[in-house]
Protein backbone atom coordinates (compact mmCIF):
# COMPACT_ATOMS: atom_id res chain seq x y z
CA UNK A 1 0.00 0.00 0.00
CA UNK A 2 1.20 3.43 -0.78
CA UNK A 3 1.43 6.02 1.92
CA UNK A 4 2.72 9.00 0.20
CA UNK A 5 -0.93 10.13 0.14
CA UNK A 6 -4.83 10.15 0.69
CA UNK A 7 -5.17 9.65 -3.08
CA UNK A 8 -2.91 7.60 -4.56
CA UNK A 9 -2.86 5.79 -7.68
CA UNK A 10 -4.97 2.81 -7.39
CA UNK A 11 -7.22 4.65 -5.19
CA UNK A 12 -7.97 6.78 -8.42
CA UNK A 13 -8.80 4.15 -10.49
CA UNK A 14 -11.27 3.05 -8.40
CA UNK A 15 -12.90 5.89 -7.88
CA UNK A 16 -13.20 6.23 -11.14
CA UNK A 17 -14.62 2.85 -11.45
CA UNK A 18 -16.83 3.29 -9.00
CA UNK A 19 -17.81 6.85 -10.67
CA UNK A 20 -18.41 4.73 -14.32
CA UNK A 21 -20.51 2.18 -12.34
CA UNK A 22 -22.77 4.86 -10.73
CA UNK A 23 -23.46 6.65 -13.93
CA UNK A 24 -24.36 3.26 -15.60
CA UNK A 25 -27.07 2.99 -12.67
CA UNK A 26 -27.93 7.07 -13.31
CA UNK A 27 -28.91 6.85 -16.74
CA UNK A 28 -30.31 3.82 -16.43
CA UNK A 29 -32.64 5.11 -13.99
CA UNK A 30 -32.83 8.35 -16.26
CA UNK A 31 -34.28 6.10 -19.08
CA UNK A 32 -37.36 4.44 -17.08
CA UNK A 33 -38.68 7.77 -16.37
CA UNK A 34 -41.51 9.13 -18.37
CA UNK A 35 -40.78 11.04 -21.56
CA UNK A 36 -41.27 14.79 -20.81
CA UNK A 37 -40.99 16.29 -24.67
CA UNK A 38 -42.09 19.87 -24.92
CA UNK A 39 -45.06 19.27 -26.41
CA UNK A 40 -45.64 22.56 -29.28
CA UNK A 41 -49.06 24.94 -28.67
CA UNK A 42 -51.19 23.18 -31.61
CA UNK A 43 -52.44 26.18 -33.36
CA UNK A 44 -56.19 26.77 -32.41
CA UNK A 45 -58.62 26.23 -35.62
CA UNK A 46 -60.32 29.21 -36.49
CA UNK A 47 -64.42 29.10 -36.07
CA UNK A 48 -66.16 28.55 -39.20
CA UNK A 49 -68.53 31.49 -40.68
CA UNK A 50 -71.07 31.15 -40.50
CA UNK A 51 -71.34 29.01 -37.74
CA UNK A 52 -73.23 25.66 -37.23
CA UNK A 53 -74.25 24.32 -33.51
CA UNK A 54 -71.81 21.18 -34.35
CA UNK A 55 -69.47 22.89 -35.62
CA UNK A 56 -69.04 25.03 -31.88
CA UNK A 57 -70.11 21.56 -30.32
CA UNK A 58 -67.13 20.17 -31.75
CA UNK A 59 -64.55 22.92 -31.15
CA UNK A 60 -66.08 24.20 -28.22
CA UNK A 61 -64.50 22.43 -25.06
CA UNK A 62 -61.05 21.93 -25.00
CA UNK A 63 -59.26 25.17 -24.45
CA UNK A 64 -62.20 26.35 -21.94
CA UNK A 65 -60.88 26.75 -18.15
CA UNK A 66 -63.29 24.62 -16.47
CA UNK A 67 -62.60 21.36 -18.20
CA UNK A 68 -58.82 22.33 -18.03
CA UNK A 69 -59.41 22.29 -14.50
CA UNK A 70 -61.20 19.36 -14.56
CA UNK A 71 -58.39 17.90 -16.76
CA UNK A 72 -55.41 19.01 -14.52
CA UNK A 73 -57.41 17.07 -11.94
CA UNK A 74 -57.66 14.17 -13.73
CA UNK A 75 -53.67 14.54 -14.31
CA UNK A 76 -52.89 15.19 -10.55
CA UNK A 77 -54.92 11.75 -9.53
CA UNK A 78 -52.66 10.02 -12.42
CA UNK A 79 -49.76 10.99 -11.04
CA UNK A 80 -50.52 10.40 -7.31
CA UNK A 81 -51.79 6.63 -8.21
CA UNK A 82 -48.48 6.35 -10.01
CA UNK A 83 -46.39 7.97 -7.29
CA UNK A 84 -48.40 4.85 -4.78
CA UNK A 85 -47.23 2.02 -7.41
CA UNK A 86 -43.63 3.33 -7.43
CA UNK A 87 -43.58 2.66 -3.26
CA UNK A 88 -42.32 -0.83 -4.26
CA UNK A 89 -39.60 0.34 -6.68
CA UNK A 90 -36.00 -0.51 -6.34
CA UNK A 91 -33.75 2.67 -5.55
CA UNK A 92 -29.98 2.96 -6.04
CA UNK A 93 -27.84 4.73 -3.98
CA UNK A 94 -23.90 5.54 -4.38
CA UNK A 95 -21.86 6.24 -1.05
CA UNK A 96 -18.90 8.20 -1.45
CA UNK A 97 -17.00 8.24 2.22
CA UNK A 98 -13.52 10.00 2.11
CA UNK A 99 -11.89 10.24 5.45
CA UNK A 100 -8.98 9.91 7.69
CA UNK A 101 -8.97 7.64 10.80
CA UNK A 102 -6.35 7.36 13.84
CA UNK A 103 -6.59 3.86 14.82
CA UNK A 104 -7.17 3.15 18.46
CA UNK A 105 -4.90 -0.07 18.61
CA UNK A 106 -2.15 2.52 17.39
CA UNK A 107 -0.54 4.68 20.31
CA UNK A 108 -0.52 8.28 19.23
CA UNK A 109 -2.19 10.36 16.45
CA UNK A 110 -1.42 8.73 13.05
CA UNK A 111 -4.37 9.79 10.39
CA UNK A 112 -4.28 7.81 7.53
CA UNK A 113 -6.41 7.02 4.70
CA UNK A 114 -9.84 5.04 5.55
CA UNK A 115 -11.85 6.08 2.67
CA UNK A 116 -14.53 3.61 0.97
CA UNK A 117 -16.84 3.66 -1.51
CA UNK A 118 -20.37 1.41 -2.37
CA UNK A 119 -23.31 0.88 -4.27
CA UNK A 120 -26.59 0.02 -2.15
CA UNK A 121 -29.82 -0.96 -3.78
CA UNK A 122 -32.76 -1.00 -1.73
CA UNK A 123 -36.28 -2.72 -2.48
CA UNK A 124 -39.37 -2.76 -0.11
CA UNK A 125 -40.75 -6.15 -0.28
CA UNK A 126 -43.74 -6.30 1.40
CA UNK A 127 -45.81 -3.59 3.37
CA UNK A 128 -48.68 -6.46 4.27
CA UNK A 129 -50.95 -4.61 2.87
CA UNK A 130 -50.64 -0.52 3.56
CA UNK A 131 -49.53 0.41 0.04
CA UNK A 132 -52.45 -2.02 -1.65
CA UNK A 133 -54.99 0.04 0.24
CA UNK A 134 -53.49 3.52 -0.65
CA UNK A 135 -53.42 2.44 -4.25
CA UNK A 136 -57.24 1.45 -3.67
CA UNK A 137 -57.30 4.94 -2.31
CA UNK A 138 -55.89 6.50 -5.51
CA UNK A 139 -57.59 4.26 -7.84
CA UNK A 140 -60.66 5.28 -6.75
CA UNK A 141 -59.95 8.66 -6.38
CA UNK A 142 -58.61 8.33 -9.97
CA UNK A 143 -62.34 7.67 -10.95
CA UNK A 144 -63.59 10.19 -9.36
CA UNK A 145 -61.67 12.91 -11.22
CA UNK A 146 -62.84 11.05 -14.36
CA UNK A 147 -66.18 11.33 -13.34
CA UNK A 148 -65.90 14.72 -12.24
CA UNK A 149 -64.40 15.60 -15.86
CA UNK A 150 -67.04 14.05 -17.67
CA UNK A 151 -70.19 16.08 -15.44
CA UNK A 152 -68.81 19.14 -16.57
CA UNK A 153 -67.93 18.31 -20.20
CA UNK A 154 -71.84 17.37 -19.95
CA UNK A 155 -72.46 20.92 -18.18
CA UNK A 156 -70.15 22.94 -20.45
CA UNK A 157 -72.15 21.38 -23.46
CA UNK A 158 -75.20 22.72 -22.12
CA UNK A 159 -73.59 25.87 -21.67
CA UNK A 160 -72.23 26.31 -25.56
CA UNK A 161 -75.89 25.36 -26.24
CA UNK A 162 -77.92 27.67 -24.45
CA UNK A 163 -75.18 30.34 -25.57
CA UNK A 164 -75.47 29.71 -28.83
CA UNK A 165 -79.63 29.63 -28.81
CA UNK A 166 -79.64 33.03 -26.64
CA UNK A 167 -77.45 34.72 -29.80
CA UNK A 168 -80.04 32.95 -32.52
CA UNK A 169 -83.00 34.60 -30.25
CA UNK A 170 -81.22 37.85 -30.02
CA UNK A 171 -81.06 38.62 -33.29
CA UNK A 172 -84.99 37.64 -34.16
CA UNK A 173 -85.70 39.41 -30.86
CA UNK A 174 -83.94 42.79 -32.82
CA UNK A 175 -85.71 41.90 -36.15
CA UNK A 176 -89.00 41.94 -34.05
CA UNK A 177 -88.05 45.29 -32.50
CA UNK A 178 -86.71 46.83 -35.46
CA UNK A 179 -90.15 46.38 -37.17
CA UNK A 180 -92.21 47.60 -34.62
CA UNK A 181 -89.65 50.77 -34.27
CA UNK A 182 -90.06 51.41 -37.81
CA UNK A 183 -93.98 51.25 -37.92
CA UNK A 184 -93.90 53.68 -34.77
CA UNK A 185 -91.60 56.05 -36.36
CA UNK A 186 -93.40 56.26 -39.32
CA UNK A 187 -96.48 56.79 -37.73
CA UNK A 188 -94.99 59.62 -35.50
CA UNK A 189 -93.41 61.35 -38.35
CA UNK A 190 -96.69 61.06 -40.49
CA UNK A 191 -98.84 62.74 -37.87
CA UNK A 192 -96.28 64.93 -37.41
CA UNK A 193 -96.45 66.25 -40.73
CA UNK A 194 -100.09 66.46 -41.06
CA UNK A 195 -100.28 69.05 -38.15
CA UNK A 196 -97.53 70.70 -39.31
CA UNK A 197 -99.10 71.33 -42.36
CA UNK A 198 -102.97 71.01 -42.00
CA UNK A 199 -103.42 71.08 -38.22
CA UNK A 200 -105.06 67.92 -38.65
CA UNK A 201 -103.93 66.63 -35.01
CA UNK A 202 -103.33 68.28 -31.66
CA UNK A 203 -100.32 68.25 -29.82
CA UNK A 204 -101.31 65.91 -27.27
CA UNK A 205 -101.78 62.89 -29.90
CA UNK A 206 -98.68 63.98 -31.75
CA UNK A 207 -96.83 63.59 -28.45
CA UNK A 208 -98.28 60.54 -27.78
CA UNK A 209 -97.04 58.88 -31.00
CA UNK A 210 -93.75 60.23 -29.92
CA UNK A 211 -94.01 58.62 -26.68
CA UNK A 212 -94.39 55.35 -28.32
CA UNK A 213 -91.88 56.19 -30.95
CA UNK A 214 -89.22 56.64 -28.72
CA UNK A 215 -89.75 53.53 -26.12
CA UNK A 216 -89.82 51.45 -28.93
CA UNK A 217 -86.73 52.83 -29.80
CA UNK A 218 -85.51 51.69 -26.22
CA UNK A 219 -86.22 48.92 -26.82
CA UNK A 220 -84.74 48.42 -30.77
CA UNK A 221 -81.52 49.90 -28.89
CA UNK A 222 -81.53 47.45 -25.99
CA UNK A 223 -82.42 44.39 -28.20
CA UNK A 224 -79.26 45.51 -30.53
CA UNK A 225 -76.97 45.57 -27.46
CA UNK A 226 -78.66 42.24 -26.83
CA UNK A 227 -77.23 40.91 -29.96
CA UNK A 228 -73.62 41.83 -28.50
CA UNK A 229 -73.38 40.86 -25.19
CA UNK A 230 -75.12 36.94 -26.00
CA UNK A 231 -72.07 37.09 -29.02
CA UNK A 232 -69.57 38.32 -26.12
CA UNK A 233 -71.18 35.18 -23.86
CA UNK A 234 -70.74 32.67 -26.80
CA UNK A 235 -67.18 33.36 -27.44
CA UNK A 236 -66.22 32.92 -23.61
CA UNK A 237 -68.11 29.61 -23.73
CA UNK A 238 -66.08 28.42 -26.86
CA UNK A 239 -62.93 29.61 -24.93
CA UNK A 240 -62.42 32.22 -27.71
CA UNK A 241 -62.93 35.76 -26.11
CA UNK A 242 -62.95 38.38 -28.15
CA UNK A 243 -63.65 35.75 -31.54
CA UNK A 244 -66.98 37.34 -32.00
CA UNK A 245 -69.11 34.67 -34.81
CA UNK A 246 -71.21 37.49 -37.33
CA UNK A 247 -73.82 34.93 -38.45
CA UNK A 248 -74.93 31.49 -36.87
CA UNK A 249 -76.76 29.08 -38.74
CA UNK A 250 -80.17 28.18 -37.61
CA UNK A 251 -79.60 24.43 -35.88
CA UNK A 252 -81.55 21.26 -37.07
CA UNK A 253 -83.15 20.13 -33.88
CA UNK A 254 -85.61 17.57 -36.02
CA UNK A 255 -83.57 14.61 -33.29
CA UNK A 256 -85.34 16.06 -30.10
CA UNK A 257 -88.63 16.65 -31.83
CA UNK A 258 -89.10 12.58 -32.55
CA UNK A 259 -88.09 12.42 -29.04
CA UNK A 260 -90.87 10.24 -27.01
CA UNK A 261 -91.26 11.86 -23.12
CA UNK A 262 -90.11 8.44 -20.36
CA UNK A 263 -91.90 7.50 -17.64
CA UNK A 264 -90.61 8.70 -14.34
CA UNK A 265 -89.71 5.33 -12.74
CA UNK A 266 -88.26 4.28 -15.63
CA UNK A 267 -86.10 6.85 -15.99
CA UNK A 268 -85.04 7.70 -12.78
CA UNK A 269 -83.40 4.42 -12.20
CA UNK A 270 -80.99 4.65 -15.20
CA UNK A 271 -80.04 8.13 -14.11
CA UNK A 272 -79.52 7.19 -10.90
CA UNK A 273 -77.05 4.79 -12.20
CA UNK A 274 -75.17 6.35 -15.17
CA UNK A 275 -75.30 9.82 -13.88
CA UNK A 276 -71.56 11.54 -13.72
CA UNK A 277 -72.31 13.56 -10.58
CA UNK A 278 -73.30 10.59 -8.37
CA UNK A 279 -70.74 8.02 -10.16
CA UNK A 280 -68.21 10.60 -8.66
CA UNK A 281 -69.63 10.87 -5.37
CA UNK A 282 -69.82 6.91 -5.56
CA UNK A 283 -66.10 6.65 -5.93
CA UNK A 284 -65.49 9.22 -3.34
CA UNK A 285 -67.61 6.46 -1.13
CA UNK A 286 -64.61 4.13 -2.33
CA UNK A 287 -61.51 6.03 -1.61
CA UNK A 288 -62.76 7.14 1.81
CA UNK A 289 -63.69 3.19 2.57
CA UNK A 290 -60.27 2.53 1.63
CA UNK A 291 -58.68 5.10 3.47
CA UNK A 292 -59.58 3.72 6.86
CA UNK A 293 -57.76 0.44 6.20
CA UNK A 294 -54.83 2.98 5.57
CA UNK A 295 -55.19 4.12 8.63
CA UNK A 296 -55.59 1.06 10.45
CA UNK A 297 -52.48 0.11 8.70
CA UNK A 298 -50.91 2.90 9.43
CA UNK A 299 -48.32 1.23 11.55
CA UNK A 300 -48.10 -1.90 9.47
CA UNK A 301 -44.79 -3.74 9.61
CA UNK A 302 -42.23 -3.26 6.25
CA UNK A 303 -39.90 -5.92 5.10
CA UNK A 304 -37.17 -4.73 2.79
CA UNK A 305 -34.36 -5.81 0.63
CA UNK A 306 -31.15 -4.36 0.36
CA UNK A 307 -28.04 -5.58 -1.77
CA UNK A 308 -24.17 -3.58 -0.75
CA UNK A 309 -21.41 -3.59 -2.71
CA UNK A 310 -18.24 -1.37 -1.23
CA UNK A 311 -14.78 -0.82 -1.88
CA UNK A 312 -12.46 0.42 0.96
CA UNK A 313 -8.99 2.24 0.97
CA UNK A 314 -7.74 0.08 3.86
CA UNK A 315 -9.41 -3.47 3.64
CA UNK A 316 -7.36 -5.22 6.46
CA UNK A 317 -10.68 -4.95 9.16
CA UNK A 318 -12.34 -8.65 8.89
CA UNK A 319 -15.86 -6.20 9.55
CA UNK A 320 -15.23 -4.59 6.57
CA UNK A 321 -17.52 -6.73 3.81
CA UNK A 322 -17.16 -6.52 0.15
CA UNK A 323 -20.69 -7.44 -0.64
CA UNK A 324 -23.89 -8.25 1.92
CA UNK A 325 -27.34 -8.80 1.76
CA UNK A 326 -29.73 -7.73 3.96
CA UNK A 327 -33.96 -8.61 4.90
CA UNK A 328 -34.65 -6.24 7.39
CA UNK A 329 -38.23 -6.49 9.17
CA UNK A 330 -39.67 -3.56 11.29
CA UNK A 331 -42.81 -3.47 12.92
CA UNK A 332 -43.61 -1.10 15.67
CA UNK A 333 -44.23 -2.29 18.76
CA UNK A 334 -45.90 0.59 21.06
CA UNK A 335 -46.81 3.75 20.25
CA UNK A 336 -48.68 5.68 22.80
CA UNK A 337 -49.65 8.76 20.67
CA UNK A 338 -53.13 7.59 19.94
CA UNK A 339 -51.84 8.64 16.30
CA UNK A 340 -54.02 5.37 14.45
CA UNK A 341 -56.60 5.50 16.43
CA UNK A 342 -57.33 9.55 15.56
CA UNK A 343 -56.57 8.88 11.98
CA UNK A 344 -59.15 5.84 12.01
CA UNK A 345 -61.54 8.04 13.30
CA UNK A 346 -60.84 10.79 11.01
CA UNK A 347 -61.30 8.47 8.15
CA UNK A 348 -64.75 7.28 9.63
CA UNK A 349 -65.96 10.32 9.81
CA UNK A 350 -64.84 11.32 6.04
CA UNK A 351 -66.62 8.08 5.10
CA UNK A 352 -70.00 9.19 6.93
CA UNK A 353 -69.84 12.76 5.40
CA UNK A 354 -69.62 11.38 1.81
CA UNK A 355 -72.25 8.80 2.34
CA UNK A 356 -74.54 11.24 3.45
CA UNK A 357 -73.34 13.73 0.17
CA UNK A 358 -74.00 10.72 -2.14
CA UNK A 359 -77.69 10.23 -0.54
CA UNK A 360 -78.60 13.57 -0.76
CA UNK A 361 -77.28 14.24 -4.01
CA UNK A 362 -79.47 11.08 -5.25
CA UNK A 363 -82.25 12.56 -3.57
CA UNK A 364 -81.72 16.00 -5.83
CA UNK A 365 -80.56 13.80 -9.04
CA UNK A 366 -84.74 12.23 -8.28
CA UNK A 367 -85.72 15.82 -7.93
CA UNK A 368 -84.11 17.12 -11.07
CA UNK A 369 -85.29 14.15 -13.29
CA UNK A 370 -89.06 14.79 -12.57
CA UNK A 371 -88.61 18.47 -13.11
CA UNK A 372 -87.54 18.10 -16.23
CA UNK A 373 -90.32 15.55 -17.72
CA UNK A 374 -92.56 18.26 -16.32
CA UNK A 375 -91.08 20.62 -18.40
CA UNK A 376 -91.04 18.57 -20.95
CA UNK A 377 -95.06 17.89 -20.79
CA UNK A 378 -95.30 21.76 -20.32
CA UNK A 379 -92.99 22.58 -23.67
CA UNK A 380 -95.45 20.29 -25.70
CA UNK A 381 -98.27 22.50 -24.69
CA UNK A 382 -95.96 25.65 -25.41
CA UNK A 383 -95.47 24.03 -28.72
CA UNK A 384 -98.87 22.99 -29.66
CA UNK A 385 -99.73 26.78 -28.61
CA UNK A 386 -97.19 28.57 -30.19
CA UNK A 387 -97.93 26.46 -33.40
CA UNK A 388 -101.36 28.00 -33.47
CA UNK A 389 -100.21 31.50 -32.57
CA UNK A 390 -97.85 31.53 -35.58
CA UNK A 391 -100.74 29.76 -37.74
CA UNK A 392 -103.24 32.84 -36.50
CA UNK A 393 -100.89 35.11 -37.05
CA UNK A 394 -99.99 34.25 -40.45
CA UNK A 395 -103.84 34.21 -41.91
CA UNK A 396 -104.30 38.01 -39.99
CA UNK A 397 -101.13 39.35 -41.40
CA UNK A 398 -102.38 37.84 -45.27
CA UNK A 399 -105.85 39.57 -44.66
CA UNK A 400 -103.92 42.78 -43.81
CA UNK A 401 -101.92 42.95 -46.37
CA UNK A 402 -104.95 42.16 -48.70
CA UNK A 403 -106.77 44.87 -47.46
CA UNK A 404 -103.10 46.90 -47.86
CA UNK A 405 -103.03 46.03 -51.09
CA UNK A 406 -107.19 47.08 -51.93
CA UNK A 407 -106.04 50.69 -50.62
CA UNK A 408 -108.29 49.97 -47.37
CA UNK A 409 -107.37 50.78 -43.73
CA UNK A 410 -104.78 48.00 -42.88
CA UNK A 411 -102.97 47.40 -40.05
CA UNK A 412 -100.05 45.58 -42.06
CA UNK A 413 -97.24 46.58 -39.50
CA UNK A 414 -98.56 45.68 -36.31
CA UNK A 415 -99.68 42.22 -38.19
CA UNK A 416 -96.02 42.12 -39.58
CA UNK A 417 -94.71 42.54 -36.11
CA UNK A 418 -96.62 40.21 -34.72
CA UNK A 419 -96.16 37.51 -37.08
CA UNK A 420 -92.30 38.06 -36.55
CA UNK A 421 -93.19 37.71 -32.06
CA UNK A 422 -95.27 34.52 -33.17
CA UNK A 423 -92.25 33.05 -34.88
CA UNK A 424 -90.02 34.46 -31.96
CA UNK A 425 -91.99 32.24 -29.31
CA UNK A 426 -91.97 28.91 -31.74
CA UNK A 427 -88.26 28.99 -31.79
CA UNK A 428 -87.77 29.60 -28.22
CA UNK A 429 -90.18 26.81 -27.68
CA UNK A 430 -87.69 24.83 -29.78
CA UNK A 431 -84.89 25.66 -28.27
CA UNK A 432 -86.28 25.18 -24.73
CA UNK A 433 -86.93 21.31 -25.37
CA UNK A 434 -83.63 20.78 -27.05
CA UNK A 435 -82.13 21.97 -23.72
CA UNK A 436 -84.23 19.79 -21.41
CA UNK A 437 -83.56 16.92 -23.63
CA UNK A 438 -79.70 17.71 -23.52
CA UNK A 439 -79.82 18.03 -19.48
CA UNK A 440 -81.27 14.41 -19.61
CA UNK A 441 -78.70 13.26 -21.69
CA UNK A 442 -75.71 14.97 -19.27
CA UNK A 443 -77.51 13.36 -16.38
CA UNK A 444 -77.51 9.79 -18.26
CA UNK A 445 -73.98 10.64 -18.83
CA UNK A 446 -74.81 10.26 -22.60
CA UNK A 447 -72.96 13.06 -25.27
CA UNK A 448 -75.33 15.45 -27.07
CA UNK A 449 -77.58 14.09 -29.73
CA UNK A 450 -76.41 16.23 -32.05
CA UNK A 451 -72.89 15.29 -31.52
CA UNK A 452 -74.11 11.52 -32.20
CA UNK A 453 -76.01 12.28 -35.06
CA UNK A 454 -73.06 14.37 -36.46
């Protein structure tokens, strides 16, 4: 052995073996980790003009907050489920130990070289059963974000709907206004002129058709801001503010009209099963079920695995091995804390609270359900009604514009205008059940129908 100094030589190739062998372990670890490429923004398609109901449907959901949330959670229960599955991985670890020892069988101070090096891989055998019931835990939890995700896909559909109808509404609604404001304005400016020049009417009627003029105008105005703000509403929904769509085709809702209203108890009991909300709230049941045999197992004996391999500077020690292998078993024996027994009743009580959640949300889920087929029974009166008002309205606007047309009295612009209400209310009517419908599907945890038509 050399003693000119703490590094000589030989000691330097093995370090440097010992340096070769732990980078072979690093990189080899560094491979079995998950690919983490930079994935590139995918440029966001432009909406189509005009735009169709499928069309915002389809490229409505993705880049909205919400479901990113939703998504993010989804990710985050992923990663803790995998982070419970990698408890029983093997882990590597390199010693590096330089030092300087004065030997106590030695009289005097004489430091010399004790330096050693290793490799120590570590394995956890067997937990007896701790780590099976937190990956119970994250499984179910797992589900639950799923779940979650896929109720507010279902809401968020709903949303782009109702956004979409409210813009379609908003611009018959001005149409409707805008006729009526033109009739009133030319019936203000007509009088107006006849008094000017034959003094046919007195100033209180004149100012009376003004009166009217100018509240319809209100309302023309506020009907045109209408337009803007349900446009505003749509892009946020679409998760394009500021993308503003000019002109939106008029949807083909013919799939809800063929549309047969269930029976209650025949419904109810599919919902009840299928329904996102409560399948999430079922495996919330799950993961806190499993979480109290975590905590009863919370101290659990661990038995463990663990392989050495060492070099050492001065090898003359008989204690000094080159390789070992170790089981080691621990178990606690006493712990007088109360720790388990808190966290086991912790858990409990978690596990009550989301019992009682699920039962109350079934009891709203039953709630919900017959609301809707009530609405549903009410919309085909609303339909059969509005039907006739537009049918009514049709024959008296033909008679006045017969009568128009003969050079008779005619009141062709209020019939206009009301025609254009009547045809207002049929398509709101439409819309309406096309909503209800589409809440039934997002409680069956079924996609929109005109997604599955498309």
């Amino acid at each position: 052995m050399c003693e000119g100094g703490l590094w000589p030589g030989s000691r330097s190739l093995m370090i440097r073996r010992t340096a070769q062998l732990a980078l072979l372990v690093f990189a080899a670890g560094l491979a079995q980790l998950p690919a983490l490429a930079d994935s590139a923004i995918a440029p966001v398609e432009p909406l189509p003009q005009p735009l169709t109901l499928q069309d915002a449907l389809r490229l409505a959901g993705e880049n909205h907050p919400n479901l990113s949330l939703a998504r993010a959670g989804v990710l985050a229960a992923q990663i803790r489920l995998q982070k419970v599955e990698s408890s029983f991985g093997a882990s590597v670890l390199l010693e590096l130990q330089p030092r300087a020892a004065s030997k106590a069988s030695v009289s005097g101070v004489d430091f010399q070289d004790d330096s050693r090096y290793g490799l120590v891989w570590r394995k956890r055998l067997t937990d007896f059963g701790r780590s099976a019931s937190r990956r119970e835990v994250a499984g179910a939890t797992l589900q639950a974000k799923q779940a979650i995700y896929e109720a507010r896909h279902g809401r968020h559909t709903l949303e782009i709907m109702e956004r979409f109808f409210a813009v379609t509404l908003a611009d018959y609604a001005y149409q409707m206004h805008d006729e009526r404001m033109t009739i009133s304005y030319f019936r203000y400016t007509r009088m107006l002129e006849r008094q000017t020049r034959f003094e046919q009417y007195s100033d209180l009627e004149v100012a009376e058709r003004e009166v009217t003029y100018r509240q319809q105008y209100v309302a023309r105005l506020q009907a045109d801001l209408q337009r803007r703000q349900t446009r505003h509403q749509l892009a946020l929904a679409l998760g394009r503010p500021g993308e503003l769509s000019g002109e939106l085709v008029m949807p083909d809702l013919a799939v809800y009209r063929k549309r047969e209203i269930p029976q209650y108890a025949d419904l109810v009991d599919r919902v009840i099963l299928s329904s996102p909300a409560l399948q999430f709230l079922r495996h919330d049941v799950a993961a806190a079920k499993a979480a109290i045999d975590v905590a009863r197992k919370l101290h659990s004996p661990v038995l463990s695995a663990e392989l050495e391999a060492r070099e050492y500077v001065n090898s003359v020690s008989s204690s000094r091995d080159r390789y070992r292998a170790n089981l080691k078993f621990s178990m606690p024996l006493f712990d007088g804390t109360g720790g388990r027994d808190i966290e086991v009743a912790l858990a409990q009580n978690t596990l009550l609270h989301k019992q009682a959640a699920l039962a109350s949300s079934e009891y709203a889920v039953r709630e919900e359900v017959l609301m809707l087929l009530h609405e549903l029974e009410v919309n085909r009166a609303e339909e059969a009604a509005a039907q006739a008002q537009e049918t009514y309205r049709g024959y008296y606007q033909d008679r006045s514009r017969a009568m128009y047309e003969l050079e008779l009295r005619s009141d062709l612009g209020d019939a206009q205008a009301a025609a254009a209400e009547a045809m207002l209310e049929s398509i709101r009517v439409d819309f309406e059940r096309a909503l209800l419908w589409t809440q039934l599907d997002s409680l069956l945890g079924l996609p929109s129908a005109l997604i599955q038509e498309n």
